[in-house]
PDB file of N, CA and C in Angstrom:
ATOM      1  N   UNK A   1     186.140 170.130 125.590  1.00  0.00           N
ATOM      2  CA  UNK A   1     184.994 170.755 126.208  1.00  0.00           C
ATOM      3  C   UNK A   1     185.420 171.973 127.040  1.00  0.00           C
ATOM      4  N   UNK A   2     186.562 171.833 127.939  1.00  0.00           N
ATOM      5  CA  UNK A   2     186.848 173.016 128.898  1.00  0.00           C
ATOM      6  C   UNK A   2     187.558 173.882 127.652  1.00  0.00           C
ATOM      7  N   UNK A   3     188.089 174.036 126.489  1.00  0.00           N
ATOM      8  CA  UNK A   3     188.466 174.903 125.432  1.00  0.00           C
ATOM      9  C   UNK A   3     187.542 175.737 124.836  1.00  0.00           C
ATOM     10  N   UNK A   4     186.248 174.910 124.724  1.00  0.00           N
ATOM     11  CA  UNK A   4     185.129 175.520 124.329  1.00  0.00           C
ATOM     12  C   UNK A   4     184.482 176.558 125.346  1.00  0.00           C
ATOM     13  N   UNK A   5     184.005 176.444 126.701  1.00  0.00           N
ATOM     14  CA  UNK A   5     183.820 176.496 127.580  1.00  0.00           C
ATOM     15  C   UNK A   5     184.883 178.027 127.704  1.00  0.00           C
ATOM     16  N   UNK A   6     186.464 177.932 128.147  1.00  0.00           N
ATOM     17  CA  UNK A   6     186.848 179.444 127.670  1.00  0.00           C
ATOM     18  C   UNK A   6     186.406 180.133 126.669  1.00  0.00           C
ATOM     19  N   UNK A   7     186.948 179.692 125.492  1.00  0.00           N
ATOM     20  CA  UNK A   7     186.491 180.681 124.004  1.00  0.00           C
ATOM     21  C   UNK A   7     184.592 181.275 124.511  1.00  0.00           C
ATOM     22  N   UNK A   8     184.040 180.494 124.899  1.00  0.00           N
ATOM     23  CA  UNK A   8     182.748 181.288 125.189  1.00  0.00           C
ATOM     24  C   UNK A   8     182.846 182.348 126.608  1.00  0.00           C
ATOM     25  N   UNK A   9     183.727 181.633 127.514  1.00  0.00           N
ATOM     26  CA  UNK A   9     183.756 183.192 128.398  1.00  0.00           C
ATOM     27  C   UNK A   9     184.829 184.309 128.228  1.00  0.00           C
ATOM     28  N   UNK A  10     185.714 183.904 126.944  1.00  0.00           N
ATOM     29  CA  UNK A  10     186.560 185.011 126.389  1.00  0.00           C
ATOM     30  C   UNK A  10     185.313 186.029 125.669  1.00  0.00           C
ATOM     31  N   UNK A  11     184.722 185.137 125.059  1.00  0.00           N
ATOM     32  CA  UNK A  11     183.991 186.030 123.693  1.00  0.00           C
ATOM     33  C   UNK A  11     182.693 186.899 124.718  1.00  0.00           C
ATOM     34  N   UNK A  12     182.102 186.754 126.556  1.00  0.00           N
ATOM     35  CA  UNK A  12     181.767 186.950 126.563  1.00  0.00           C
ATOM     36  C   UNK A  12     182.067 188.271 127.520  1.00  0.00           C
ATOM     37  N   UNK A  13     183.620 188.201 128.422  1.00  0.00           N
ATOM     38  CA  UNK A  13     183.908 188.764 128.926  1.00  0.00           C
ATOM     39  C   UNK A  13     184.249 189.792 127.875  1.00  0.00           C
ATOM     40  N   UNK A  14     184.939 189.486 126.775  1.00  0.00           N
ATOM     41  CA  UNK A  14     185.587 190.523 126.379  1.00  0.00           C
ATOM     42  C   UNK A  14     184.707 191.868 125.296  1.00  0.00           C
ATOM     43  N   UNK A  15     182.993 190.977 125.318  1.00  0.00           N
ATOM     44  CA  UNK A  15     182.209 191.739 125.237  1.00  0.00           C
ATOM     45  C   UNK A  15     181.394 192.770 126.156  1.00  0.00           C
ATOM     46  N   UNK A  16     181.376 192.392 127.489  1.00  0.00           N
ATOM     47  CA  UNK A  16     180.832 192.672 128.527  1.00  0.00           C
ATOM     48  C   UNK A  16     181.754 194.240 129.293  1.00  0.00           C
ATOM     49  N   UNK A  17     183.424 193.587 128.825  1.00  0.00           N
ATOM     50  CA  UNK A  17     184.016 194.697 129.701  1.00  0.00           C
ATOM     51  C   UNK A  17     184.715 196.136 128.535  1.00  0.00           C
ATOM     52  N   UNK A  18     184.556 195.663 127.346  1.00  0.00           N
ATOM     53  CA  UNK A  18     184.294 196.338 126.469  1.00  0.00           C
ATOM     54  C   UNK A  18     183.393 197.468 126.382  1.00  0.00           C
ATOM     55  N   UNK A  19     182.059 197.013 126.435  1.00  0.00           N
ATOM     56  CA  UNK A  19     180.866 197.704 126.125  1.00  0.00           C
ATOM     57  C   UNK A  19     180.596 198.294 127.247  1.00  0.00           C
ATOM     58  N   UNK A  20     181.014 197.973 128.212  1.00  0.00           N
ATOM     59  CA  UNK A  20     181.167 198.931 129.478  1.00  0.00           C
ATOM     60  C   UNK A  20     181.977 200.031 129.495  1.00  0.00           C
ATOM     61  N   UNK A  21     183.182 199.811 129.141  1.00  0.00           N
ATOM     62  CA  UNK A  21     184.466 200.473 128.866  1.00  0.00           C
ATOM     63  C   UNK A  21     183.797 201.823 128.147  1.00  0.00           C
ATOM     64  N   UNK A  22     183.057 201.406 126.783  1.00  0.00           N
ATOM     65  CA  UNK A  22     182.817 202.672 125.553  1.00  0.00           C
ATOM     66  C   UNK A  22     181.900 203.587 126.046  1.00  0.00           C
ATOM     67  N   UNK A  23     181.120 202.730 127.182  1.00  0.00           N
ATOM     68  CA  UNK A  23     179.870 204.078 127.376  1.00  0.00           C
ATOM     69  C   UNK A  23     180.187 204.486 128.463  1.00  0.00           C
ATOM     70  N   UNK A  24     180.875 203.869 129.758  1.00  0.00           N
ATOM     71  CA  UNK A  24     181.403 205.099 130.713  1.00  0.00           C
ATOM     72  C   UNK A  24     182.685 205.786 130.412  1.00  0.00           C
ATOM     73  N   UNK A  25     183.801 205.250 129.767  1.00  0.00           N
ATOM     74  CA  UNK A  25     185.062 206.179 129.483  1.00  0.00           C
ATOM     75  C   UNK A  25     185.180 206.696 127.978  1.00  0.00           C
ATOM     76  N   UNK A  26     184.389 206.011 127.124  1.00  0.00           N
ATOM     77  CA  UNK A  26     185.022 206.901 125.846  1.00  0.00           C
ATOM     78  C   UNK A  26     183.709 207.377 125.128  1.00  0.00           C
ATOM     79  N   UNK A  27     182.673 207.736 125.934  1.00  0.00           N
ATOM     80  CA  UNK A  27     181.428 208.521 125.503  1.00  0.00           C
ATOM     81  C   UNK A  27     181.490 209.647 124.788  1.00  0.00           C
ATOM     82  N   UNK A  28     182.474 210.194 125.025  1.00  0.00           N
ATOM     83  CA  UNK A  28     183.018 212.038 124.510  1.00  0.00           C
ATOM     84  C   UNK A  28     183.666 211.888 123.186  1.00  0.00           C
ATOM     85  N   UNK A  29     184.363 210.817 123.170  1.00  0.00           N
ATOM     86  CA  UNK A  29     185.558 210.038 122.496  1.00  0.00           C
ATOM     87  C   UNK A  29     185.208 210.337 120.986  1.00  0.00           C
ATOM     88  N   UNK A  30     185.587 211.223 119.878  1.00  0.00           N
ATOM     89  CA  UNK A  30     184.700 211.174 118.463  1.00  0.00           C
ATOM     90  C   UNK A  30     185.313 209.726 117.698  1.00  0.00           C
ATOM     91  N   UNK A  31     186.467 209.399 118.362  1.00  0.00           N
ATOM     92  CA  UNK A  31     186.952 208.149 117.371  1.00  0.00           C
ATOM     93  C   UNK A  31     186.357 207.131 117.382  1.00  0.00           C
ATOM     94  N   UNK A  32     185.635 207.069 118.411  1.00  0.00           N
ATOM     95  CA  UNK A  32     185.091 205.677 118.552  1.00  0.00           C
ATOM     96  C   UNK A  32     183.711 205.745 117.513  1.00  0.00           C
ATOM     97  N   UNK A  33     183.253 206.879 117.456  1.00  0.00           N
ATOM     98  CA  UNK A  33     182.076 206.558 116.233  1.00  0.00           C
ATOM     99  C   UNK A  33     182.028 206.607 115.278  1.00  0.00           C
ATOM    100  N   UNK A  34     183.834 206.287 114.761  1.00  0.00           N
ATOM    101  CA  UNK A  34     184.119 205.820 113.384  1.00  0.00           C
ATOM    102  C   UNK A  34     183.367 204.397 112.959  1.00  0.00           C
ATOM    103  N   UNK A  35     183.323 203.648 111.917  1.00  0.00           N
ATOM    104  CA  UNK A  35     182.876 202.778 111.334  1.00  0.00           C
ATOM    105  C   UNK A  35     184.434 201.486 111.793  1.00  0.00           C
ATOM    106  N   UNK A  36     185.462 202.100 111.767  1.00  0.00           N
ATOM    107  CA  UNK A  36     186.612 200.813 112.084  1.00  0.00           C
ATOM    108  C   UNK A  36     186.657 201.251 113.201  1.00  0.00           C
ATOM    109  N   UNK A  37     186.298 201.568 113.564  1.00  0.00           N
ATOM    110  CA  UNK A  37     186.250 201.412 115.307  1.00  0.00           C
ATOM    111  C   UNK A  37     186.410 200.368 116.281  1.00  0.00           C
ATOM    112  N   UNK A  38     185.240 199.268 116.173  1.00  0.00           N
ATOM    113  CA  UNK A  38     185.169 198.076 116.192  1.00  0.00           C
ATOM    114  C   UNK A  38     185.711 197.242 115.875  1.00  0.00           C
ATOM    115  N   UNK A  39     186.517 197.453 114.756  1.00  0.00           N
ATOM    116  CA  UNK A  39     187.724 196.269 113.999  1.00  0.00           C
ATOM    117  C   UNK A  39     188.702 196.384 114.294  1.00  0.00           C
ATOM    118  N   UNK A  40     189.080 197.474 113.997  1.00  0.00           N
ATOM    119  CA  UNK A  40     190.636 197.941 115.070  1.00  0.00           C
ATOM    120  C   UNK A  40     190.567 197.379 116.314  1.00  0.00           C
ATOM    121  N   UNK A  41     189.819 197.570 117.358  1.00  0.00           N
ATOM    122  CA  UNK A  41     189.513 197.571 118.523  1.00  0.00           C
ATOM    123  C   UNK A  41     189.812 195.785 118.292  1.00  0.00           C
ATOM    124  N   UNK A  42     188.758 195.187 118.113  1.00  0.00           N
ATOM    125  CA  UNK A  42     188.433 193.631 118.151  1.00  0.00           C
ATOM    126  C   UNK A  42     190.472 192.997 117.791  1.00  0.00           C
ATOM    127  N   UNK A  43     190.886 193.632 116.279  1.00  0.00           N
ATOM    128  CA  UNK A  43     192.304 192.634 115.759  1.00  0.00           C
ATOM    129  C   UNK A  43     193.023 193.515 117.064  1.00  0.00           C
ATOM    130  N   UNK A  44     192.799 194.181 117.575  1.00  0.00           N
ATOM    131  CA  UNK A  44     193.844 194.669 118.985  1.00  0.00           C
ATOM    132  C   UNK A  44     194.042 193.626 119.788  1.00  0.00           C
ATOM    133  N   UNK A  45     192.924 193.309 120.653  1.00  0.00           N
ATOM    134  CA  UNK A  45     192.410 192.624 121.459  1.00  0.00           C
ATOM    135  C   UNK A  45     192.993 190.747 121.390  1.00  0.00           C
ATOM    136  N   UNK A  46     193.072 190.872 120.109  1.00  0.00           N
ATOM    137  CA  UNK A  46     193.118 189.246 119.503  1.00  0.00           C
ATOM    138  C   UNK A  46     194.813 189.299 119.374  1.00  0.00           C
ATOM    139  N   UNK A  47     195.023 190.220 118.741  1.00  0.00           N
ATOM    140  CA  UNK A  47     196.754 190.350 119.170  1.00  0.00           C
ATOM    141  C   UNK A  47     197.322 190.280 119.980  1.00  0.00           C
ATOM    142  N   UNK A  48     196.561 191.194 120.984  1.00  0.00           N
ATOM    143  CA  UNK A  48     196.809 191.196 122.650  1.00  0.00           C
ATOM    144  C   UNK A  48     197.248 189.660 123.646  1.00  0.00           C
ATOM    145  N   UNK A  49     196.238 188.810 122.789  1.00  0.00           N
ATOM    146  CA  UNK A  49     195.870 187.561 123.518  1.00  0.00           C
ATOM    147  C   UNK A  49     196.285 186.624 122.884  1.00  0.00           C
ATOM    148  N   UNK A  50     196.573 186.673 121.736  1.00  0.00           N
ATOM    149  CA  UNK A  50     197.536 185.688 120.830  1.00  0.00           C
ATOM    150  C   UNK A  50     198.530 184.541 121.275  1.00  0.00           C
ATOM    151  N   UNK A  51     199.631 185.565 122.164  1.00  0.00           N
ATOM    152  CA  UNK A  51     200.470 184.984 122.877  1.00  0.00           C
ATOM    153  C   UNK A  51     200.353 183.864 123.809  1.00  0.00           C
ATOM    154  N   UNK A  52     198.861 184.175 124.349  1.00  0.00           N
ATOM    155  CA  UNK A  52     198.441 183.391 125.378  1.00  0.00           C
ATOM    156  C   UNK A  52     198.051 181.703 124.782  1.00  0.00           C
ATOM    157  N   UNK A  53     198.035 181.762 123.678  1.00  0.00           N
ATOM    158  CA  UNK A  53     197.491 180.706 122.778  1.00  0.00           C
ATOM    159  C   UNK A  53     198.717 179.650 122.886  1.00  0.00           C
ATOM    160  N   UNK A  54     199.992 179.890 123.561  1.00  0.00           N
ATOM    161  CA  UNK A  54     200.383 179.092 123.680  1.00  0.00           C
ATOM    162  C   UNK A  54     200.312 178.089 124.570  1.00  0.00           C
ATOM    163  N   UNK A  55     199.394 178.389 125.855  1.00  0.00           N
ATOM    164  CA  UNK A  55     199.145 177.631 126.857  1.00  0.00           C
ATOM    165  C   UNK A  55     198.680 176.225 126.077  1.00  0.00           C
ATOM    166  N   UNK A  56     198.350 175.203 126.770  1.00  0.00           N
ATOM    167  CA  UNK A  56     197.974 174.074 126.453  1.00  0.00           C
ATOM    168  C   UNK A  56     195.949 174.069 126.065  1.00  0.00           C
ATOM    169  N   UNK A  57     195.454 174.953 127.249  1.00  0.00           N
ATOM    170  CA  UNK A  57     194.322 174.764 127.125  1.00  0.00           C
ATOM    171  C   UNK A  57     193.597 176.327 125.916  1.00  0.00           C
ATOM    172  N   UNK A  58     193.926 177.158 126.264  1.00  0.00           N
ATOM    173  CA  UNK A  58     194.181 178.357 125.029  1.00  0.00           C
ATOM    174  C   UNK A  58     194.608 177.843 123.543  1.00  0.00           C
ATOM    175  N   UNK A  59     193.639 178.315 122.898  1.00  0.00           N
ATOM    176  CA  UNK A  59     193.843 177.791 121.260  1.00  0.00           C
ATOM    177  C   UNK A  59     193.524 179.426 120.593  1.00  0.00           C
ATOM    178  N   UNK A  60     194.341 178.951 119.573  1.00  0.00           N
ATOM    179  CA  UNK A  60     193.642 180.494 118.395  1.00  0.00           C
ATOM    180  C   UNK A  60     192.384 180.804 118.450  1.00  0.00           C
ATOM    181  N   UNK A  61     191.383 179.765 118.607  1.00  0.00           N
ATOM    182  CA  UNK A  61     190.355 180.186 118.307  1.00  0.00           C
ATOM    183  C   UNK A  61     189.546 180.701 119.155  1.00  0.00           C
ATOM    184  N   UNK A  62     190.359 180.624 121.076  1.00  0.00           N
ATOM    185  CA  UNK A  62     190.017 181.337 122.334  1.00  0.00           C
ATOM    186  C   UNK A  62     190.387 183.274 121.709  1.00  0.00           C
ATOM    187  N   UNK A  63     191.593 183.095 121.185  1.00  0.00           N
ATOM    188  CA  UNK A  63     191.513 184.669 121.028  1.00  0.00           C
ATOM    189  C   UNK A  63     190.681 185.434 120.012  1.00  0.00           C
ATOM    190  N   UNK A  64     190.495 184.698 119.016  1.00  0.00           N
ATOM    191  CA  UNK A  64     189.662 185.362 118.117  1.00  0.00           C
ATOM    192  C   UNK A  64     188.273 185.580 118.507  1.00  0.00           C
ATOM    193  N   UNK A  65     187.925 184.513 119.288  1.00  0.00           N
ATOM    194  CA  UNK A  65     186.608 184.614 119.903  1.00  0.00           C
ATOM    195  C   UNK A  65     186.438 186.283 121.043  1.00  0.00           C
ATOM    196  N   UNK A  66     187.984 186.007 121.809  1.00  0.00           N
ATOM    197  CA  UNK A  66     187.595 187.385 122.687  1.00  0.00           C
ATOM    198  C   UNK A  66     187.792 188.817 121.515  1.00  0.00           C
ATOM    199  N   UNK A  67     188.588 188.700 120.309  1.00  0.00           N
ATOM    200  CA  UNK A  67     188.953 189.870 119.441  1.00  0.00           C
ATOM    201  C   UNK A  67     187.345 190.206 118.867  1.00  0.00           C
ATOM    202  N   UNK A  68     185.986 189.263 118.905  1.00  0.00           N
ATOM    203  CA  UNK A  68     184.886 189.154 118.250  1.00  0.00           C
ATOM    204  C   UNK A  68     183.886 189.510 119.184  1.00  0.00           C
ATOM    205  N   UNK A  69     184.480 189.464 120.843  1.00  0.00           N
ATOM    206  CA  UNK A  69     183.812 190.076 121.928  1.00  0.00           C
ATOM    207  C   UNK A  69     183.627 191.359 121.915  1.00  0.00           C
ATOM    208  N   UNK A  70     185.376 191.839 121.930  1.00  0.00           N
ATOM    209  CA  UNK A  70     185.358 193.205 122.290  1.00  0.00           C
ATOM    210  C   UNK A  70     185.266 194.089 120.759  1.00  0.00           C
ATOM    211  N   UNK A  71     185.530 193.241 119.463  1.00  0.00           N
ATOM    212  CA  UNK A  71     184.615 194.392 118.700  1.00  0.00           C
ATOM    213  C   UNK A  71     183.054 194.813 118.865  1.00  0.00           C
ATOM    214  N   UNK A  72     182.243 193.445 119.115  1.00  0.00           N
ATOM    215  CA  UNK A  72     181.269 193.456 119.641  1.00  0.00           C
ATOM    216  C   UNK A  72     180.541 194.296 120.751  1.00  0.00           C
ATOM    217  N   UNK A  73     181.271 194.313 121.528  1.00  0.00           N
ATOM    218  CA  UNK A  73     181.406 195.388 122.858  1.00  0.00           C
ATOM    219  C   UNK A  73     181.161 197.006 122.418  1.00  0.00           C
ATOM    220  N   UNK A  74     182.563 196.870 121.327  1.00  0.00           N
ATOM    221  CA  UNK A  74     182.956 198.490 121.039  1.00  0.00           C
ATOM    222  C   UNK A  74     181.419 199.045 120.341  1.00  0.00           C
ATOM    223  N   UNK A  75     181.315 197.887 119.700  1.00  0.00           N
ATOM    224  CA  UNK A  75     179.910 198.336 118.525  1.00  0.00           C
ATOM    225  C   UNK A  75     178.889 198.957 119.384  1.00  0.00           C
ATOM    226  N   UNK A  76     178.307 198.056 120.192  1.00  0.00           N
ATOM    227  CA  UNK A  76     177.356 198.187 120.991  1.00  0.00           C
ATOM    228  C   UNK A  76     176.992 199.080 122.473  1.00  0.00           C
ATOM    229  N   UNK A  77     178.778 199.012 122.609  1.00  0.00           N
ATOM    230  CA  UNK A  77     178.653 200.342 123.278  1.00  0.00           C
ATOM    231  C   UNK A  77     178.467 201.811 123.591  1.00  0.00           C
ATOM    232  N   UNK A  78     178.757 201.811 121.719  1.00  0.00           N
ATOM    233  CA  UNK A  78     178.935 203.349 121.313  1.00  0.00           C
ATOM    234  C   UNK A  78     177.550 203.857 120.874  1.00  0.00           C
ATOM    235  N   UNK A  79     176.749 202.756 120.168  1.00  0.00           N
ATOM    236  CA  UNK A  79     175.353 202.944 120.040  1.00  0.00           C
ATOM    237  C   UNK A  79     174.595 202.619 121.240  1.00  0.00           C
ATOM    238  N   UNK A  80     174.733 202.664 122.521  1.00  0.00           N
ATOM    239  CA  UNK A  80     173.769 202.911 123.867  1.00  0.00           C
ATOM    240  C   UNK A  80     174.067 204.016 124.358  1.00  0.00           C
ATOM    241  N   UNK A  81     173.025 204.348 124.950  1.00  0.00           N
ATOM    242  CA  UNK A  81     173.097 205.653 126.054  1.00  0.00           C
ATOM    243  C   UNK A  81     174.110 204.997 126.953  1.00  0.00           C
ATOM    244  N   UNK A  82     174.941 206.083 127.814  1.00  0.00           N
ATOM    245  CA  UNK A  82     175.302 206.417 128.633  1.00  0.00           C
ATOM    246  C   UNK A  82     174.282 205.920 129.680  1.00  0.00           C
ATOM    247  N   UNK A  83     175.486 204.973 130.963  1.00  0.00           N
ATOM    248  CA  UNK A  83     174.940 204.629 132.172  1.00  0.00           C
ATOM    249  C   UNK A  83     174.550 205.511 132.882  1.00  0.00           C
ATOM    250  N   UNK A  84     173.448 205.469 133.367  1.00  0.00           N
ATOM    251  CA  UNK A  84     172.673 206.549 134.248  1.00  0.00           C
ATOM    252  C   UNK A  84     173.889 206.915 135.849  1.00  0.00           C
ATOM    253  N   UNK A  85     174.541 208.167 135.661  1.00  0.00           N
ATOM    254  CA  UNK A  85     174.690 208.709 137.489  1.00  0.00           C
ATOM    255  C   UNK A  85     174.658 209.007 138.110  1.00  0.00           C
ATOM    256  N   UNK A  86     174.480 208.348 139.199  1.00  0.00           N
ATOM    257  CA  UNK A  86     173.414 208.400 140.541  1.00  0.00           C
ATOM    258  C   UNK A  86     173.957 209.663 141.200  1.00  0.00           C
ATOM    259  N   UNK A  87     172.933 210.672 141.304  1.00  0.00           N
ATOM    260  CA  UNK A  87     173.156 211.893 141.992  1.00  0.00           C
ATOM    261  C   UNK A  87     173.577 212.309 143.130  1.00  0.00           C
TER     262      UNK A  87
END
């Protein structure tokens, strides 16, 4: 239950700080509105965190979940406007 419980706040953080990431720092960015954008980005992420899978409570399927966040993220970030700033 607490395995499950990560893999859902991997998959949700790593959507959340993602999609934040694309529309305030890489708005200008032309790479990101490639089509592998998102995939690259996501098997990065899951590579990144792989290692961590060796902990006891961390399983493969905690990282793939955050690699499915932050493609998720990338996607969705690049198709929103830009956060409004405050003047």
């Amino acid at each position: 239950m607490i395995g499950l419980a990560l893999a859902v706040a991997a998959l949700a953080g790593g959507f959340l700080v993602s999609r934040d990431f694309v529309r305030r720092k890489l708005r200008y960015v032309d790479a990101v509105r490639k089509p592998s954008a998102p995939l690259i980005a996501g098997a990065a992420a899951a590579a990144v965190v792989l290692p961590v899978a060796l902990l006891p409570i961390v399983t493969v399927g905690t990282a793939v979940a955050f690699g499915v966040g932050v493609a998720g993220g990338v996607a969705s970030g690049r198709s929103a406007p830009p956060p409004e700033t405050p003047v």
